[in-house]
PDB file of N, CA and C in Angstrom:
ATOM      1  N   UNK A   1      74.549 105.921  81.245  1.00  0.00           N
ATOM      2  CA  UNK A   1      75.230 107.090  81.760  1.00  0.00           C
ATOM      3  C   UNK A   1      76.154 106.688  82.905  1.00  0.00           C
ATOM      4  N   UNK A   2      77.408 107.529  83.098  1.00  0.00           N
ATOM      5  CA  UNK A   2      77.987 106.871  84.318  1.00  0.00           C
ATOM      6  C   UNK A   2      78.209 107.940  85.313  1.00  0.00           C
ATOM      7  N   UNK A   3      77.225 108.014  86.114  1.00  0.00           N
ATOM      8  CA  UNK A   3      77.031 109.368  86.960  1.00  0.00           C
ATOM      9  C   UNK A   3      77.135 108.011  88.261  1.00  0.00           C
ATOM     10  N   UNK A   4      78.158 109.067  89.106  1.00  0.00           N
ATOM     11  CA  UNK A   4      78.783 108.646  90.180  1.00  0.00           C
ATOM     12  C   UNK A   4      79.922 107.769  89.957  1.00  0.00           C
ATOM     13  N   UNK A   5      80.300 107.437  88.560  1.00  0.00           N
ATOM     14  CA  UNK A   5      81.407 106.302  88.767  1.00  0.00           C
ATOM     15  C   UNK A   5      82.835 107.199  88.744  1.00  0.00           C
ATOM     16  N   UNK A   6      83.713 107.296  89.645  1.00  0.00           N
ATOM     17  CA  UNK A   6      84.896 107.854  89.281  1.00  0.00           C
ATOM     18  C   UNK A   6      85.827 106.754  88.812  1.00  0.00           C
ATOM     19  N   UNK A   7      86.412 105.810  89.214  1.00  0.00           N
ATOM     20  CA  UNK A   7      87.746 105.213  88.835  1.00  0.00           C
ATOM     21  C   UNK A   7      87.984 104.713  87.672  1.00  0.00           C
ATOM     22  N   UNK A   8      88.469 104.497  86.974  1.00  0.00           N
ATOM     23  CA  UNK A   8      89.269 104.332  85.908  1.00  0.00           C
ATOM     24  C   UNK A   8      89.110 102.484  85.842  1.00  0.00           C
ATOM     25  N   UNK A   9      88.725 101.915  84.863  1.00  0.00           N
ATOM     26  CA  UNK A   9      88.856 100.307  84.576  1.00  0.00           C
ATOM     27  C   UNK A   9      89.760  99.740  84.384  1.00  0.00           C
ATOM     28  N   UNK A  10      91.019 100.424  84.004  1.00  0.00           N
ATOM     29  CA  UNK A  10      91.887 100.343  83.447  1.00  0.00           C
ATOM     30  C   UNK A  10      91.844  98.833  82.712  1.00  0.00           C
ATOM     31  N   UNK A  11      91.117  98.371  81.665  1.00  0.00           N
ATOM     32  CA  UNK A  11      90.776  97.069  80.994  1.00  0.00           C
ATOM     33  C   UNK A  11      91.124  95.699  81.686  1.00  0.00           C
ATOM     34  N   UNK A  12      90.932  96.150  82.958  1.00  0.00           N
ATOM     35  CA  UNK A  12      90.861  95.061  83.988  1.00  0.00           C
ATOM     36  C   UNK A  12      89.508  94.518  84.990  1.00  0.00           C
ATOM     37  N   UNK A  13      89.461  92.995  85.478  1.00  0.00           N
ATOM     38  CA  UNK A  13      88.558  93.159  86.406  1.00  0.00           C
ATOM     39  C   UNK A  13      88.305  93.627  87.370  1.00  0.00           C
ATOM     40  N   UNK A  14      87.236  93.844  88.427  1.00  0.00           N
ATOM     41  CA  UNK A  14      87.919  94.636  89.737  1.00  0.00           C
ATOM     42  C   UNK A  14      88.734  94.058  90.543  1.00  0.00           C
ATOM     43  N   UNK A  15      88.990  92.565  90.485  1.00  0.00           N
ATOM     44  CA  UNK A  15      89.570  92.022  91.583  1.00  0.00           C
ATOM     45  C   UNK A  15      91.049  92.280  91.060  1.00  0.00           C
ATOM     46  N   UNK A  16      91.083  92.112  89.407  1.00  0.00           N
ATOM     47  CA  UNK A  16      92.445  92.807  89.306  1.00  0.00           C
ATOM     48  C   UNK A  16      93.516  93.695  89.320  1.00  0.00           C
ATOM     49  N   UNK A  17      91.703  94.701  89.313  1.00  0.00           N
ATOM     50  CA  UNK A  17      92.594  95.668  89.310  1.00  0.00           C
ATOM     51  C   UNK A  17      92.682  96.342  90.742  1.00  0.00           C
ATOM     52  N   UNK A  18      91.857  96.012  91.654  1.00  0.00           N
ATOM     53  CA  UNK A  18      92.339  96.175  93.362  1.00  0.00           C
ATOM     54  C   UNK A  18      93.930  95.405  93.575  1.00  0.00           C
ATOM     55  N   UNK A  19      94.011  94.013  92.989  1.00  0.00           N
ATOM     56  CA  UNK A  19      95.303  93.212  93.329  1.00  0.00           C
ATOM     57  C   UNK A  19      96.595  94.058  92.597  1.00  0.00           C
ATOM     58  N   UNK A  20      96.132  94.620  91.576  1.00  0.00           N
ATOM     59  CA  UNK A  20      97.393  95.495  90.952  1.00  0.00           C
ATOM     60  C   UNK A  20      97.409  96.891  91.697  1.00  0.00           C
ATOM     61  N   UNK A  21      96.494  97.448  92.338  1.00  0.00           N
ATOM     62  CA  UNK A  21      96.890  99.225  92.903  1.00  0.00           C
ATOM     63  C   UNK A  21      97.614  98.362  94.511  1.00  0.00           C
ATOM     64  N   UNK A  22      97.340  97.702  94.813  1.00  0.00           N
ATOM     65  CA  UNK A  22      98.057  97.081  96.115  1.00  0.00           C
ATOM     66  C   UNK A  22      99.547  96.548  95.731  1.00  0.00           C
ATOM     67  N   UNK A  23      99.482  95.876  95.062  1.00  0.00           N
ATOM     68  CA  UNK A  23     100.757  95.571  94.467  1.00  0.00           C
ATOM     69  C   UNK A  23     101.856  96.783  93.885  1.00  0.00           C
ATOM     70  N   UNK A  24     101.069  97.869  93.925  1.00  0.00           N
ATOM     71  CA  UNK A  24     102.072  98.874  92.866  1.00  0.00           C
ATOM     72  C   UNK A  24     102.223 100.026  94.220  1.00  0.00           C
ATOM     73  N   UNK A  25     101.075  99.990  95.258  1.00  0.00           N
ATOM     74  CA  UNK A  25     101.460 100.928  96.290  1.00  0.00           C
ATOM     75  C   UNK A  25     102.693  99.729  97.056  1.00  0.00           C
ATOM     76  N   UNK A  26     102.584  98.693  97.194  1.00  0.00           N
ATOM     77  CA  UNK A  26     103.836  98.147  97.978  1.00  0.00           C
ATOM     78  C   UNK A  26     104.861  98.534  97.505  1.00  0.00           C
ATOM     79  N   UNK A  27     105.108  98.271  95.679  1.00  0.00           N
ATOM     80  CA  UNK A  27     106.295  98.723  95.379  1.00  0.00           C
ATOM     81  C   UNK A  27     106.916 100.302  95.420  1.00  0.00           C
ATOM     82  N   UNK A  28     105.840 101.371  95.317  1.00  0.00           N
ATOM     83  CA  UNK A  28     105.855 102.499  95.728  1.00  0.00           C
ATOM     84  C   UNK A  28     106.502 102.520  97.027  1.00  0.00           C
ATOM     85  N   UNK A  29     106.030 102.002  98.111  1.00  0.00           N
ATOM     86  CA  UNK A  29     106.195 102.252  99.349  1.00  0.00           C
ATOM     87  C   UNK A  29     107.675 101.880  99.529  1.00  0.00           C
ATOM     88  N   UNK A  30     108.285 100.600  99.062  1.00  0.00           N
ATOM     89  CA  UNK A  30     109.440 100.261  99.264  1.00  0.00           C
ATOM     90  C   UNK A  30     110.376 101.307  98.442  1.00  0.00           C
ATOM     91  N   UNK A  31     109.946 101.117  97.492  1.00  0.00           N
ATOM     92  CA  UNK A  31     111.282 101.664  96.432  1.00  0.00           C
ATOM     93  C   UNK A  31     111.159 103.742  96.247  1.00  0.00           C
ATOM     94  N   UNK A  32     110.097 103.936  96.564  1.00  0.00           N
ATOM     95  CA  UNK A  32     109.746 105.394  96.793  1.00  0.00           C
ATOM     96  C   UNK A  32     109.627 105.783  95.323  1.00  0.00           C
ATOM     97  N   UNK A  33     109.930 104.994  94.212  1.00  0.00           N
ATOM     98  CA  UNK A  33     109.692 105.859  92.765  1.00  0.00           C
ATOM     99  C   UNK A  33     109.628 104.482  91.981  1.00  0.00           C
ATOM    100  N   UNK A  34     108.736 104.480  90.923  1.00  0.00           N
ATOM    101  CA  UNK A  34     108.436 103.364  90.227  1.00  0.00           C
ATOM    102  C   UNK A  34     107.853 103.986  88.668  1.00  0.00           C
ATOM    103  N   UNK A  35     107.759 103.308  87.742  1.00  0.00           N
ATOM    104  CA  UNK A  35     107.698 103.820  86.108  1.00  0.00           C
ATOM    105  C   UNK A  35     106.277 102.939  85.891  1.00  0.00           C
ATOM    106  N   UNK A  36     105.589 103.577  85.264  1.00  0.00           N
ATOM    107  CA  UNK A  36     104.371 102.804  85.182  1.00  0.00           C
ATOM    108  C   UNK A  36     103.552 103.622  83.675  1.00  0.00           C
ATOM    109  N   UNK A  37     102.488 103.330  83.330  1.00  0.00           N
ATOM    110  CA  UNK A  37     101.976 103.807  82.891  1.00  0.00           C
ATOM    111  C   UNK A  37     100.875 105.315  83.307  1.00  0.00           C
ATOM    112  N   UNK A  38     100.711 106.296  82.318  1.00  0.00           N
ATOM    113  CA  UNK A  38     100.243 107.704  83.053  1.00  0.00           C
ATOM    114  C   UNK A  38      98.778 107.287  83.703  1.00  0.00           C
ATOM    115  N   UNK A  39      98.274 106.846  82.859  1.00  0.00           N
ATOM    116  CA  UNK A  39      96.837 106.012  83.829  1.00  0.00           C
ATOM    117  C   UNK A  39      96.681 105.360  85.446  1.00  0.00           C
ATOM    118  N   UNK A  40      97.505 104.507  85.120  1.00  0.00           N
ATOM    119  CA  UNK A  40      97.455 103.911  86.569  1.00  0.00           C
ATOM    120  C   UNK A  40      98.143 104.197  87.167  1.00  0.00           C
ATOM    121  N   UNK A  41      99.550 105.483  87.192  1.00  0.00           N
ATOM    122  CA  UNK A  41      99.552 106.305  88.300  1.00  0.00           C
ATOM    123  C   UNK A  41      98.925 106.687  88.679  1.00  0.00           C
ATOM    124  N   UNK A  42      98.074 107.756  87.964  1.00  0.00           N
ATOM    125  CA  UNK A  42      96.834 108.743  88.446  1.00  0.00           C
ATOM    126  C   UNK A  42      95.967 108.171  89.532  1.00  0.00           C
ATOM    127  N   UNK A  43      95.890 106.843  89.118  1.00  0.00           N
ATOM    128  CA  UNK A  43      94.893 105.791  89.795  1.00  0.00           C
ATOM    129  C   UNK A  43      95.461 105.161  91.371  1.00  0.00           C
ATOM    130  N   UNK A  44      96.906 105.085  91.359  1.00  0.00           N
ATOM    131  CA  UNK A  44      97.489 104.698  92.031  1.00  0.00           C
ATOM    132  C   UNK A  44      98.029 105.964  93.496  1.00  0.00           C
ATOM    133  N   UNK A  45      97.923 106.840  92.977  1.00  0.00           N
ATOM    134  CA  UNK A  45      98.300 108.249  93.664  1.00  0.00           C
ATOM    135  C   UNK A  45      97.098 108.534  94.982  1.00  0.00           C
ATOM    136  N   UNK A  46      95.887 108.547  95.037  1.00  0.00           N
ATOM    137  CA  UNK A  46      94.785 108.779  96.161  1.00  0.00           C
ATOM    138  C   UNK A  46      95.286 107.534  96.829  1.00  0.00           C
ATOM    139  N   UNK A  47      95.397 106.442  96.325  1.00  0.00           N
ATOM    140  CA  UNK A  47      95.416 104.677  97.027  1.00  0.00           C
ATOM    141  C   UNK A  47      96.231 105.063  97.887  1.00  0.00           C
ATOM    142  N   UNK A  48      97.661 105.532  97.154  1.00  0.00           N
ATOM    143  CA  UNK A  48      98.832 105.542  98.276  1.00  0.00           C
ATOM    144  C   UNK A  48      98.581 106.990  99.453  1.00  0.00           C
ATOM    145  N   UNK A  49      98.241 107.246  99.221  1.00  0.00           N
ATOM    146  CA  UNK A  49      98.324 108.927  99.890  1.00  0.00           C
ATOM    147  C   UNK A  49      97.026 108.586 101.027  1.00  0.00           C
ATOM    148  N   UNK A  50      95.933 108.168 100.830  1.00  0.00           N
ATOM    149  CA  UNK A  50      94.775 107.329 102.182  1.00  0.00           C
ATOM    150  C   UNK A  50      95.749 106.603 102.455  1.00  0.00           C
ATOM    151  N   UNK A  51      96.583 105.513 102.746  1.00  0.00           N
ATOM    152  CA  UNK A  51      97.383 104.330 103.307  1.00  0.00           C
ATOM    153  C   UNK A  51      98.585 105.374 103.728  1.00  0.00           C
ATOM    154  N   UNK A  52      99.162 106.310 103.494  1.00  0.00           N
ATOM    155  CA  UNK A  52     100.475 107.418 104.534  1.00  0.00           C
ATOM    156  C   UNK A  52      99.255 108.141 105.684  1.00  0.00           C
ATOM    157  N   UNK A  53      98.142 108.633 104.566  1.00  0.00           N
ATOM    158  CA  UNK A  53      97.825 109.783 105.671  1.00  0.00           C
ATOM    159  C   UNK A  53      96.918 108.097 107.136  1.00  0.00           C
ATOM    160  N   UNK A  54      96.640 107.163 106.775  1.00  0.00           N
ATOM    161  CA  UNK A  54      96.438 106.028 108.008  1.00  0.00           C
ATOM    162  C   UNK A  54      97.697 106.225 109.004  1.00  0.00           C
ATOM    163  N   UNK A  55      98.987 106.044 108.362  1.00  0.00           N
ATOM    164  CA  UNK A  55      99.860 105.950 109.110  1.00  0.00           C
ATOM    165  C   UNK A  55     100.079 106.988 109.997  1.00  0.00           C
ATOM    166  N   UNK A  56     100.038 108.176 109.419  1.00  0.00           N
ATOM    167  CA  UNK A  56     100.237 109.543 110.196  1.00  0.00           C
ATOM    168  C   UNK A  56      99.010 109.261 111.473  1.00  0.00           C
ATOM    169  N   UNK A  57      97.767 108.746 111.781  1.00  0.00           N
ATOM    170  CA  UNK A  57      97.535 108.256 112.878  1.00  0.00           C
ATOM    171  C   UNK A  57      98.146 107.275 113.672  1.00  0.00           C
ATOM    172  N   UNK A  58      99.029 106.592 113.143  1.00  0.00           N
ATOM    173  CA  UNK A  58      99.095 105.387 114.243  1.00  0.00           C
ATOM    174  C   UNK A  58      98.659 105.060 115.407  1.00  0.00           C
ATOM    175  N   UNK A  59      97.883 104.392 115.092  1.00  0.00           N
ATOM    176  CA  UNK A  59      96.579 103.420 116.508  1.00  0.00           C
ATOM    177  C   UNK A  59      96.637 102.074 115.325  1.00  0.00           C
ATOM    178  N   UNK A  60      96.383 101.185 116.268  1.00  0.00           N
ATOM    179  CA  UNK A  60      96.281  99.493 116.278  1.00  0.00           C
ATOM    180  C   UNK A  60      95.431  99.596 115.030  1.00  0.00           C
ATOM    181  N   UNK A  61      94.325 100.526 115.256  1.00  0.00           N
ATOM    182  CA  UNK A  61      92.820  99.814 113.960  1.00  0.00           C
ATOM    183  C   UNK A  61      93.755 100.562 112.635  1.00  0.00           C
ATOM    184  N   UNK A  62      94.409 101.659 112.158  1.00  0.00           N
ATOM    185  CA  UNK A  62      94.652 102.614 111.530  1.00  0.00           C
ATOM    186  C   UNK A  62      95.768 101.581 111.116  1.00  0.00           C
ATOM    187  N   UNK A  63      96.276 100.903 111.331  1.00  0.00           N
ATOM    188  CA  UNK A  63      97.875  99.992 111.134  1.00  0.00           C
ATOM    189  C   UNK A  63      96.592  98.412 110.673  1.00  0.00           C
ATOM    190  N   UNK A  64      95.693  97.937 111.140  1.00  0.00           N
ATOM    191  CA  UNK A  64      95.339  96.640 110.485  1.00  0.00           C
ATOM    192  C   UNK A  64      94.315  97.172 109.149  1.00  0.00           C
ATOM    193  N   UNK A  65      93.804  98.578 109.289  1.00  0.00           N
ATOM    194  CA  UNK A  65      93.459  98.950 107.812  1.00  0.00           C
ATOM    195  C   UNK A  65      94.565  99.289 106.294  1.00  0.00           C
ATOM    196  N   UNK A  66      95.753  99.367 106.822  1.00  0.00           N
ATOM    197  CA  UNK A  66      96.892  99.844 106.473  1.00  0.00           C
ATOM    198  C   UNK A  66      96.914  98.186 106.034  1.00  0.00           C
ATOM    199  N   UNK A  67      97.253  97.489 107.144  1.00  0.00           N
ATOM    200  CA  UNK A  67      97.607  95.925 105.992  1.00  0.00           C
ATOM    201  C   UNK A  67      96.936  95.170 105.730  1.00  0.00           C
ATOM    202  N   UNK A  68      95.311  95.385 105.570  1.00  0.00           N
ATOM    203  CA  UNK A  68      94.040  95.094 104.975  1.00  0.00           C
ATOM    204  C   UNK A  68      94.436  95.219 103.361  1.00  0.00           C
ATOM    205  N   UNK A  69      94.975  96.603 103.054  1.00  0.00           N
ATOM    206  CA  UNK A  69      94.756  96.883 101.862  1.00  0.00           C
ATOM    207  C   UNK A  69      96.455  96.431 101.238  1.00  0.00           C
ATOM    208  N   UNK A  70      97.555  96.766 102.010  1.00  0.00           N
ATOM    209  CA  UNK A  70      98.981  95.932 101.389  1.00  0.00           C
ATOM    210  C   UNK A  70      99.237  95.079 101.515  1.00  0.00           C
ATOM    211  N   UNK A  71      98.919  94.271 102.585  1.00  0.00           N
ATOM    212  CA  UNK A  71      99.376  92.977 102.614  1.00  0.00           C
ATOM    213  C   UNK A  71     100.808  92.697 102.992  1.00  0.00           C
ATOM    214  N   UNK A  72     101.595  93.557 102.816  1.00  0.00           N
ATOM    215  CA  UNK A  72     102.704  93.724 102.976  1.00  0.00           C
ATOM    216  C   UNK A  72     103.728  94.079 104.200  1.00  0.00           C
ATOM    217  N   UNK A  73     104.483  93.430 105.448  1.00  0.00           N
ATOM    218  CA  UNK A  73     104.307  94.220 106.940  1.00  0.00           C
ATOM    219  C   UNK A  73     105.250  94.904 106.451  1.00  0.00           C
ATOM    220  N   UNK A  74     106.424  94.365 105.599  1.00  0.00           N
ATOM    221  CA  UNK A  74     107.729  95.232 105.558  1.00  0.00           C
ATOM    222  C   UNK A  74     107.514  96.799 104.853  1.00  0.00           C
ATOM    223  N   UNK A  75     106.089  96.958 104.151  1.00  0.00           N
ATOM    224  CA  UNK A  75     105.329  98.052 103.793  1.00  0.00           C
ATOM    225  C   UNK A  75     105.028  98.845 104.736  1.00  0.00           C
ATOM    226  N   UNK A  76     104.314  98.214 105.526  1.00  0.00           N
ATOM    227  CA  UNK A  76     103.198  99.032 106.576  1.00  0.00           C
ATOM    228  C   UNK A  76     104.183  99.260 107.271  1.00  0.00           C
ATOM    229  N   UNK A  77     105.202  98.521 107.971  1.00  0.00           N
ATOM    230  CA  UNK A  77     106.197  99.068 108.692  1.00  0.00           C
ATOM    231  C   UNK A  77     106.542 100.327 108.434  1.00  0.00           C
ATOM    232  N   UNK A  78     107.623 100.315 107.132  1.00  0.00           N
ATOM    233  CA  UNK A  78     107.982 101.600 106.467  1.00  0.00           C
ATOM    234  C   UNK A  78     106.784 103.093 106.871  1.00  0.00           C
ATOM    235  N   UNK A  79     105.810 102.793 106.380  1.00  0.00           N
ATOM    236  CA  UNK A  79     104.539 103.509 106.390  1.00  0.00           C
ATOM    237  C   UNK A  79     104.616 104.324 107.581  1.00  0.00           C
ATOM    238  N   UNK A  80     104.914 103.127 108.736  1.00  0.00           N
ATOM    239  CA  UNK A  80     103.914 103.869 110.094  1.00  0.00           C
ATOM    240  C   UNK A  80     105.597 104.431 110.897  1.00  0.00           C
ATOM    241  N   UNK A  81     106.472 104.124 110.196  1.00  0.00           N
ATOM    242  CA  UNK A  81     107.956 104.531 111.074  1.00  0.00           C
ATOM    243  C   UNK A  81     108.874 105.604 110.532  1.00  0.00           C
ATOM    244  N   UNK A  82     109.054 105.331 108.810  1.00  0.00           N
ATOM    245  CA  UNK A  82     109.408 106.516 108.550  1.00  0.00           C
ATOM    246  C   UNK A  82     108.535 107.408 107.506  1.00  0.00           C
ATOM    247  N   UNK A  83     107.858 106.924 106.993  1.00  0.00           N
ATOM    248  CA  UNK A  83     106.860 107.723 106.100  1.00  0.00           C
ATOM    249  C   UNK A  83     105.832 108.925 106.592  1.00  0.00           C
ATOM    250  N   UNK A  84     105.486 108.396 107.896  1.00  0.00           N
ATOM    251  CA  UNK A  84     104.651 108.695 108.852  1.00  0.00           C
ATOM    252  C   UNK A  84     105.109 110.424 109.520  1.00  0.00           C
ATOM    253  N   UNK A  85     106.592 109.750 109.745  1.00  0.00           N
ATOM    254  CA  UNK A  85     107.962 111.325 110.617  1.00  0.00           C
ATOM    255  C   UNK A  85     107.751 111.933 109.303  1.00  0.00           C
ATOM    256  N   UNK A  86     108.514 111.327 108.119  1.00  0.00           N
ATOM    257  CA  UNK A  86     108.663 112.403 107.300  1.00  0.00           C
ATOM    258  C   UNK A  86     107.567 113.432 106.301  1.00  0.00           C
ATOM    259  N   UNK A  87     106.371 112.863 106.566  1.00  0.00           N
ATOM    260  CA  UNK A  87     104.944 113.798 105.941  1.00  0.00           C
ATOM    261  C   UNK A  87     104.225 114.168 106.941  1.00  0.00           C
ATOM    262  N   UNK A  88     104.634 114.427 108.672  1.00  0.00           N
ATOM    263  CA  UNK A  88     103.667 114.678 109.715  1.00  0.00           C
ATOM    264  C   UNK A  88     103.339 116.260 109.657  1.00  0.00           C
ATOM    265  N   UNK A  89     104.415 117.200 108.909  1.00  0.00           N
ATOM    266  CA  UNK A  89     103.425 118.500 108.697  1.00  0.00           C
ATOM    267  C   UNK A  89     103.460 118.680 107.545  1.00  0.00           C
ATOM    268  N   UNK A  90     102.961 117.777 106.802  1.00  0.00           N
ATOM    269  CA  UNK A  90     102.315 117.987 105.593  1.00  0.00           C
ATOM    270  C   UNK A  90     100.562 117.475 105.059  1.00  0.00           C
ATOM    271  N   UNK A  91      99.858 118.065 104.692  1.00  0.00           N
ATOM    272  CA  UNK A  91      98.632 117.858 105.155  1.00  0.00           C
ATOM    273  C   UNK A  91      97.579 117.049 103.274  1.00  0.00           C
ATOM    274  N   UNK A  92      98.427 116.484 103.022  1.00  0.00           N
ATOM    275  CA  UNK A  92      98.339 116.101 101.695  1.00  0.00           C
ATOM    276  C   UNK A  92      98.951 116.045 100.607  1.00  0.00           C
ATOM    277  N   UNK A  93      99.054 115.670  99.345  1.00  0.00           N
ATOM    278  CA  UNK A  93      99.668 115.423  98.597  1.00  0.00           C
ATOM    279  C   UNK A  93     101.133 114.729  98.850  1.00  0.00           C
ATOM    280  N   UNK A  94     101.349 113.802  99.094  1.00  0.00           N
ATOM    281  CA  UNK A  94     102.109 112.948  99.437  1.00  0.00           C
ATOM    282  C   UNK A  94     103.167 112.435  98.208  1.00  0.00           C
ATOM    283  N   UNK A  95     102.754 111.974  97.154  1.00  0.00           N
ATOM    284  CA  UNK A  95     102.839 111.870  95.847  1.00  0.00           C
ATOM    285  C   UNK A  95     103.186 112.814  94.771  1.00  0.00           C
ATOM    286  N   UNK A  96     103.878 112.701  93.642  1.00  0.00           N
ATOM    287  CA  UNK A  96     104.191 113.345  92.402  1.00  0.00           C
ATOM    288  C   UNK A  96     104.032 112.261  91.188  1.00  0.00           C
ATOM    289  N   UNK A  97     103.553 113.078  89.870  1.00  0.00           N
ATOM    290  CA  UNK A  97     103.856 112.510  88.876  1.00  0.00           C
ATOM    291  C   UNK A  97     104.737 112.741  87.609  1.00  0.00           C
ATOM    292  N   UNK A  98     105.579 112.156  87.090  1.00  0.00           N
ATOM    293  CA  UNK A  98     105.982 112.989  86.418  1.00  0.00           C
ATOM    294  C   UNK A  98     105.878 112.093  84.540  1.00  0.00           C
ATOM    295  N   UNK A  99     105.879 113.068  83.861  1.00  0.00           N
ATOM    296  CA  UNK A  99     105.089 112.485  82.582  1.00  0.00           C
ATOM    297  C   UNK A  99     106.562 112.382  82.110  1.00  0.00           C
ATOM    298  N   UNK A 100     106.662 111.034  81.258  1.00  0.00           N
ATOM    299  CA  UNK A 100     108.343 110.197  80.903  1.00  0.00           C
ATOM    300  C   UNK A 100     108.041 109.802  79.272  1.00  0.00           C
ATOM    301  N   UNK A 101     107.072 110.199  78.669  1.00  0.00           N
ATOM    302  CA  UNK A 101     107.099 110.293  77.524  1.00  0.00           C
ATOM    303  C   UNK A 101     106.505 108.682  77.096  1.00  0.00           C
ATOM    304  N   UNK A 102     106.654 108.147  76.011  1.00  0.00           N
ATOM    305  CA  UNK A 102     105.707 107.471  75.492  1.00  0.00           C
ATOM    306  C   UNK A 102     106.774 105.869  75.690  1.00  0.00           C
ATOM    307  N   UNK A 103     105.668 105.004  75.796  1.00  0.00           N
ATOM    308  CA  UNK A 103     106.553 103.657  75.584  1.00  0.00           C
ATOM    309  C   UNK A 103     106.798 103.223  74.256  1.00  0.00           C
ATOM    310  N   UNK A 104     107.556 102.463  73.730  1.00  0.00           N
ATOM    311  CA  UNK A 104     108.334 102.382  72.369  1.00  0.00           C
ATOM    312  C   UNK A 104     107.584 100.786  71.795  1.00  0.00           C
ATOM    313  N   UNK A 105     106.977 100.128  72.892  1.00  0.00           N
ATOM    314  CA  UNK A 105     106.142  98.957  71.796  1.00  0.00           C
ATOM    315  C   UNK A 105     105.078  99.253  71.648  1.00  0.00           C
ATOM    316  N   UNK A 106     104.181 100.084  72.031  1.00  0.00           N
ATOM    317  CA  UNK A 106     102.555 100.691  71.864  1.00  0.00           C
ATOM    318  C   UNK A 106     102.305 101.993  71.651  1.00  0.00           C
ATOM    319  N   UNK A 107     103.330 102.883  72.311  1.00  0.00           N
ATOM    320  CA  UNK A 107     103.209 104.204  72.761  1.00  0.00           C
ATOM    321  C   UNK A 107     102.042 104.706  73.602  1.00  0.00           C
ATOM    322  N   UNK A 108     101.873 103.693  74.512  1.00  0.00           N
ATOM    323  CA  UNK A 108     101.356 104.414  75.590  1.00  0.00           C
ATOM    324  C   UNK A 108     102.057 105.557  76.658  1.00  0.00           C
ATOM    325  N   UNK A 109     101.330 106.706  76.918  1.00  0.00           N
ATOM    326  CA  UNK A 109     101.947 107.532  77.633  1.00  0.00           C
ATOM    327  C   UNK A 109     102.984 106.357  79.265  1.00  0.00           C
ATOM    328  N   UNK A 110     103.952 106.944  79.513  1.00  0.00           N
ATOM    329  CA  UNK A 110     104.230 106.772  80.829  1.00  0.00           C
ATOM    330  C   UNK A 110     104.609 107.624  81.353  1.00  0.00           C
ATOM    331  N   UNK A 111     104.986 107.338  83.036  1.00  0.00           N
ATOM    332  CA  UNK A 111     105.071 108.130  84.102  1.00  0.00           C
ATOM    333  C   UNK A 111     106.184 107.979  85.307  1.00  0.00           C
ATOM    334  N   UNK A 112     106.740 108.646  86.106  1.00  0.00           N
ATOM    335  CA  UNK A 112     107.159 108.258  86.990  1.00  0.00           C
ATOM    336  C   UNK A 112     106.353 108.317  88.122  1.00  0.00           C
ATOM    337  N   UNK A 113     105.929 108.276  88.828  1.00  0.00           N
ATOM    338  CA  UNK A 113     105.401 108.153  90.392  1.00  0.00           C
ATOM    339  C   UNK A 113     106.089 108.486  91.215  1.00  0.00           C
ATOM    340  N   UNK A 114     105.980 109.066  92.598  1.00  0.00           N
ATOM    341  CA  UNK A 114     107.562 109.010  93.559  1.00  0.00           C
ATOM    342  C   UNK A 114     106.904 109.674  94.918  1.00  0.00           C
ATOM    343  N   UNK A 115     107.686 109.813  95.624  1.00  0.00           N
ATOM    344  CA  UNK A 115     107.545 110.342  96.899  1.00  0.00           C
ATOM    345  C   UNK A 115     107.972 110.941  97.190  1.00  0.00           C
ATOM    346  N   UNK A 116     107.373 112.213  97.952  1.00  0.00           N
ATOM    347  CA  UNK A 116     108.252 113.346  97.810  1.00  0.00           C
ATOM    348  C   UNK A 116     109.217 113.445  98.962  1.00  0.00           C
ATOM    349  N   UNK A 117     109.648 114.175  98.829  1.00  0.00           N
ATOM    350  CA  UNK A 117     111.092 114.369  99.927  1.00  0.00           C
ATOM    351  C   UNK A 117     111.989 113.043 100.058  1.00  0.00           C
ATOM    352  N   UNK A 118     112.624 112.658  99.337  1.00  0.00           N
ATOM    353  CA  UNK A 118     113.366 111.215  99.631  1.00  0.00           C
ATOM    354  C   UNK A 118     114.741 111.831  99.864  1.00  0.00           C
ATOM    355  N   UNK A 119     115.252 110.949 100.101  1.00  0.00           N
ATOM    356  CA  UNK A 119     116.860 111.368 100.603  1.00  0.00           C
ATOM    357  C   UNK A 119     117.402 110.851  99.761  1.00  0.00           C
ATOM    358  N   UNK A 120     119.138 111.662  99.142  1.00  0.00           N
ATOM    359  CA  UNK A 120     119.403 111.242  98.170  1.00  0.00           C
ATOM    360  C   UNK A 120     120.189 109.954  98.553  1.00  0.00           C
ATOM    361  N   UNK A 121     120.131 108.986  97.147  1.00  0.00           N
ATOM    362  CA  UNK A 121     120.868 108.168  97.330  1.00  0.00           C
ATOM    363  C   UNK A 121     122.408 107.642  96.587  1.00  0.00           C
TER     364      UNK A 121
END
């Protein structure tokens, strides 16, 4: 029975699949919208949204838990300078998904991911 397990395996190990939601919130964080599959958005969406709402504290410990989990400074930067201003009265949901229809060598569902309020470019 799997009582208490929430996350998703996505047919990976755990170390892989921790190294891939870190890897896909960096690229999130930089690029603000990324195409992925509908799964591991879903999966990817709480990850990023705990690592903004860290930033919206900024203190020293709240910024080395922040690059505990990205690894990334030019990330965490972003995070704690402008990510931080632009979701400070917003009290969750940080994230959108949007369903992009099927991929053409498997047909697995995909997705867009994104961040809300971006400025146009």
């Amino acid at each position: 029975m799997r009582h208490g397990i929430a996350k998703r395996k996505l047919n990976r190990t755990s170390t892989h699949r921790i190294a891939m939601l870190e890897n896909m919130a960096v690229s999130l964080i930089k690029s603000e919208t990324i195409k992925t599959t509908l799964p591991k958005a879903k999966e990817l969406r709480p990850f990023v949204e705990k690592i903004i709402t860290l930033g919206k504290k900024n203190t020293n410990a709240s910024r080395m838990n922040a690059f505990s989990s990205l690894r990334d400074s030019e990330a965490v930067t972003k995070v704690f300078t402008d990510l931080s201003k632009r979701f400070e009265k917003r009290q969750g949901g940080y994230c959108r998904i949007v369903k992009a229809g099927f991929r053409t060598g498997d047909k697995a569902p995909m997705a867009y991911i994104q961040l809300l309020d971006q400025e146009a470019k």
